[in-house]
C-alpha atoms as a PDB file:
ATOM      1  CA  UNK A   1      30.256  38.356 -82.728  1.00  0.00           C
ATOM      2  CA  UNK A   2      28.570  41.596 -83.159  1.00  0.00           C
ATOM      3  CA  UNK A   3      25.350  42.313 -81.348  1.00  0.00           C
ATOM      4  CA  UNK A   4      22.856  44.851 -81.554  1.00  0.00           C
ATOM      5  CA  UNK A   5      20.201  45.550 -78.644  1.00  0.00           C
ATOM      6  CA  UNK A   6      17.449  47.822 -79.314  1.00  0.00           C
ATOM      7  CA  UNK A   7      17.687  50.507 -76.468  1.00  0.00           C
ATOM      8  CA  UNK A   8      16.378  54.071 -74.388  1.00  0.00           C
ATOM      9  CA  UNK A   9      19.907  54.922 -74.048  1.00  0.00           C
ATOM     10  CA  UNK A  10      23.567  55.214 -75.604  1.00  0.00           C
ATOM     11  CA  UNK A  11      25.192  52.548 -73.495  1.00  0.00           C
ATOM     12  CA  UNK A  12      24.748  49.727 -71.927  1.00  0.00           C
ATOM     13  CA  UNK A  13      23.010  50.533 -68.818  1.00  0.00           C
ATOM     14  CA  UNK A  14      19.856  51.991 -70.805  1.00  0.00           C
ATOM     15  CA  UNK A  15      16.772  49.849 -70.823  1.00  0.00           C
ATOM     16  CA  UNK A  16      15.692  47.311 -73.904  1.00  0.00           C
ATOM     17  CA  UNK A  17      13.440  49.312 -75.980  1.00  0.00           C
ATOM     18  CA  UNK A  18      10.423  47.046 -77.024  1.00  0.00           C
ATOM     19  CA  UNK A  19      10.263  47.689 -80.069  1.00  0.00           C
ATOM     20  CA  UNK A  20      12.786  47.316 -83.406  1.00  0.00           C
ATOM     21  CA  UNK A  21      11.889  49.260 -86.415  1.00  0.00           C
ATOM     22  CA  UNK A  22      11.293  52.695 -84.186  1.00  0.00           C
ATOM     23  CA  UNK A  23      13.464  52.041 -81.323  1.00  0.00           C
ATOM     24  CA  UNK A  24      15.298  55.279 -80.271  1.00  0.00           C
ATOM     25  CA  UNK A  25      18.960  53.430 -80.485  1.00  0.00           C
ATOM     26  CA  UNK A  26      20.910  50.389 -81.425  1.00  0.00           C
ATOM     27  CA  UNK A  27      23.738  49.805 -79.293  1.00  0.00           C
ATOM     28  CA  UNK A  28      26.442  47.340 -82.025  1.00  0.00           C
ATOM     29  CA  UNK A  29      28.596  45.568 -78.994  1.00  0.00           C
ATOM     30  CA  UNK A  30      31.271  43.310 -79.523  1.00  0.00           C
ATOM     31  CA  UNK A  31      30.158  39.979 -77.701  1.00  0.00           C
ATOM     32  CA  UNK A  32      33.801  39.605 -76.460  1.00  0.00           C
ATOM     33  CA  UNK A  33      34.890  42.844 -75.483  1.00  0.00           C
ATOM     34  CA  UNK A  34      31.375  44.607 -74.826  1.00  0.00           C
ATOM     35  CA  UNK A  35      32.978  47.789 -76.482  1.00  0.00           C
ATOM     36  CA  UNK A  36      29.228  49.410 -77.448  1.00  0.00           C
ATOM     37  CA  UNK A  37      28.598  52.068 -80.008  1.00  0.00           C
ATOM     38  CA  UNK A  38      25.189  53.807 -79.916  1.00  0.00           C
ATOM     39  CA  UNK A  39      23.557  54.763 -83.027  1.00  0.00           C
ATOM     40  CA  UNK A  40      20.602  56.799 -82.846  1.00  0.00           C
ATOM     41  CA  UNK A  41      17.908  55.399 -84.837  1.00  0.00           C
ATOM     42  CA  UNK A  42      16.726  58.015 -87.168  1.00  0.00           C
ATOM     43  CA  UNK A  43      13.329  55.923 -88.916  1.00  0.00           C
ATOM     44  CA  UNK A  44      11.163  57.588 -91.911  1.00  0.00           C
ATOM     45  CA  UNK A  45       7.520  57.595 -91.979  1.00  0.00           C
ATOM     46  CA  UNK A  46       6.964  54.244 -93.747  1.00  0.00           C
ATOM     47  CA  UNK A  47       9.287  51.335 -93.859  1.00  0.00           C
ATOM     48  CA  UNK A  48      10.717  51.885 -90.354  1.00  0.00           C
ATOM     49  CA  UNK A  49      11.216  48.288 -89.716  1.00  0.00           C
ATOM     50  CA  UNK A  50      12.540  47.331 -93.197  1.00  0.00           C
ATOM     51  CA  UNK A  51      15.176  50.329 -93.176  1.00  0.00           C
ATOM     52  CA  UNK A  52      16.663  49.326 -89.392  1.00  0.00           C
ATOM     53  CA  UNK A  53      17.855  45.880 -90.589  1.00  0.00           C
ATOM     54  CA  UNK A  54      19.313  47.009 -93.410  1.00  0.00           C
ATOM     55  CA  UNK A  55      21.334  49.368 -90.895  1.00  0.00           C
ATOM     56  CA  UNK A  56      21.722  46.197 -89.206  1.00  0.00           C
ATOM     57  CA  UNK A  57      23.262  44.143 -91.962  1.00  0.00           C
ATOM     58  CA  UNK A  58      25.106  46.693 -93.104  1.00  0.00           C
ATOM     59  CA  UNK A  59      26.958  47.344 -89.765  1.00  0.00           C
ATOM     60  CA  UNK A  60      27.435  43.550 -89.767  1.00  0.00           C
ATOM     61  CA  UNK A  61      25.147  42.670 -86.790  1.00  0.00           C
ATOM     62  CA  UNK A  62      24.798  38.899 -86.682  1.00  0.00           C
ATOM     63  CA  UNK A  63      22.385  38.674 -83.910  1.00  0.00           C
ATOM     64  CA  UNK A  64      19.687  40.669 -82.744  1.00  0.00           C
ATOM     65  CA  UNK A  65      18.091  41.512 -78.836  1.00  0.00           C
ATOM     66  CA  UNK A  66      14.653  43.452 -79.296  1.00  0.00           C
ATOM     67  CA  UNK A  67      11.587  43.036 -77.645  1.00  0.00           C
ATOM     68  CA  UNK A  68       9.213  42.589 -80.639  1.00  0.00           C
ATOM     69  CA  UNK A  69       9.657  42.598 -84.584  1.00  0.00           C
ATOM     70  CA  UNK A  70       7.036  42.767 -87.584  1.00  0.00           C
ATOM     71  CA  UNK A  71       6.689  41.203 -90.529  1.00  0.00           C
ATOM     72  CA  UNK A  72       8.504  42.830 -92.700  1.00  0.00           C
ATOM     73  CA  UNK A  73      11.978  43.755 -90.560  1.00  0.00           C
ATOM     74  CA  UNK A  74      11.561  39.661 -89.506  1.00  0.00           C
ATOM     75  CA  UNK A  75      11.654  39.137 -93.554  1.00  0.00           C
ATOM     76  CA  UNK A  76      14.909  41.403 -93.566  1.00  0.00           C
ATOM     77  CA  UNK A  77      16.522  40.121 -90.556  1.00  0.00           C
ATOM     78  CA  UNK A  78      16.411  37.123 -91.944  1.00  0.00           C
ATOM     79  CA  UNK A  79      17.627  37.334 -95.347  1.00  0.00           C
ATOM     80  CA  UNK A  80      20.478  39.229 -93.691  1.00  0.00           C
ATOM     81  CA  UNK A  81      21.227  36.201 -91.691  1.00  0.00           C
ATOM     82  CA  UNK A  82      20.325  38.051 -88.010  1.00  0.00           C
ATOM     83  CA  UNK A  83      19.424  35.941 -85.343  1.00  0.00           C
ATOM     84  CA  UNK A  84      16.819  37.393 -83.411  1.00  0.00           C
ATOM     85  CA  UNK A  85      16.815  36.527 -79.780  1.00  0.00           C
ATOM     86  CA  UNK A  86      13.465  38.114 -77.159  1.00  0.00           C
ATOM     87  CA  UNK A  87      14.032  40.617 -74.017  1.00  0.00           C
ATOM     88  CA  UNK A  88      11.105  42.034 -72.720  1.00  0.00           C
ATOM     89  CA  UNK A  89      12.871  44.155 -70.102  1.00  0.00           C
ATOM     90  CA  UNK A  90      16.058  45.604 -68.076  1.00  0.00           C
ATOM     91  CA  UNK A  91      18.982  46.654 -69.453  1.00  0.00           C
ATOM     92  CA  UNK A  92      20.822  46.299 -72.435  1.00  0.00           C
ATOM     93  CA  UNK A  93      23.727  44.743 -70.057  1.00  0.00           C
ATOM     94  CA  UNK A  94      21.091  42.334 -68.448  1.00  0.00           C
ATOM     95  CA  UNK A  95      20.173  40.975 -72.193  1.00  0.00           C
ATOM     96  CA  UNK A  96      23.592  40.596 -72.515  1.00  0.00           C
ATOM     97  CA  UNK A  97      24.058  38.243 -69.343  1.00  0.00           C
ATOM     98  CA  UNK A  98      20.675  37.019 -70.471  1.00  0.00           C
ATOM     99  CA  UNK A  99      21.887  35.791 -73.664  1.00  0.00           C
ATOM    100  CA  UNK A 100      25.483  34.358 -72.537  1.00  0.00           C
ATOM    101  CA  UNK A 101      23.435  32.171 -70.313  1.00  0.00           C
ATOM    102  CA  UNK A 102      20.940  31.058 -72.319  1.00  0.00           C
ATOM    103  CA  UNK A 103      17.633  32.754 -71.448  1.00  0.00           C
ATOM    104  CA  UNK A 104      16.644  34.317 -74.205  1.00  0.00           C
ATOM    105  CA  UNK A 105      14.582  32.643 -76.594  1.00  0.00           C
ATOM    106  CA  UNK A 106      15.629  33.125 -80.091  1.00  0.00           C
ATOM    107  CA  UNK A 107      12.303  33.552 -82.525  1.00  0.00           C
ATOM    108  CA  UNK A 108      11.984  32.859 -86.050  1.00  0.00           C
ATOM    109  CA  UNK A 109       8.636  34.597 -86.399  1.00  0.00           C
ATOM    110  CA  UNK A 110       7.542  38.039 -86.287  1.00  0.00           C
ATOM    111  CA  UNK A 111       6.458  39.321 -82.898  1.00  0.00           C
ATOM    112  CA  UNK A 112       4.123  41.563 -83.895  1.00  0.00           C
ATOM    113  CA  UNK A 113       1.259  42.180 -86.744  1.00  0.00           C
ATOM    114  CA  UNK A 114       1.782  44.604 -89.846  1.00  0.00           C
ATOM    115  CA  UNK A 115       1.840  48.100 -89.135  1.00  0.00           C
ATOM    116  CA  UNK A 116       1.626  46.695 -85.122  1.00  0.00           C
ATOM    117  CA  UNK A 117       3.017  51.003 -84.408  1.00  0.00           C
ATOM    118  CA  UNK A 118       5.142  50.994 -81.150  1.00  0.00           C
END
């Protein structure tokens, strides 16, 4: 399964950024290998959230590790068929083992108001 985890850093060690739409990267990692790319986020001035999971989806990301999502990325995410799973902090490799055992709760909500900023 591809995952991505909103992060600080380019690998695996960085820390879970908190937020989605404006996160500085998504690291895509292969749930069975953990091979990780990094992909800096690059967001516009409006639409940030809506414009990430549409990256998302189109890198094929089936499930999603962020600390908090609006509205409108929620709305996306879920069209696109991403699962969208809570880490409020660590690393992206401790959401990892977080998720393999089962402590991360998915949500089916958005996490945050509209326009909630980072």
């Amino acid at each position: 399964m591809k995952i991505c985890i909103t992060a600080r850093g380019k690998d695996l060690e960085a820390l879970v950024d908190p937020v989605f739409g404006r996160a500085r990267f998504f690291l895509f990692v292969d749930s069975e290998t953990r091979e990780t790319e990094a992909v800096e986020n690059a967001p516009g001035a409006h639409g940030a959230g809506v414009q990430a999971a549409q990256l998302l989806a189109d890198r094929g990301a089936e499930l999603l590790i962020t600390g908090n999502v609006g509205p409108n990325a929620q709305r996306g995410l879920a069209a696109s068929g991403i699962k969208v799973y809570l880490s409020r902090e660590g690393t992206a490799a401790g959401a990892l083992d977080d998720l393999d055992a089962g402590r991360l709760a998915e949500t089916l909500a958005p996490t945050r108001p509209q326009h909630g900023g980072s």
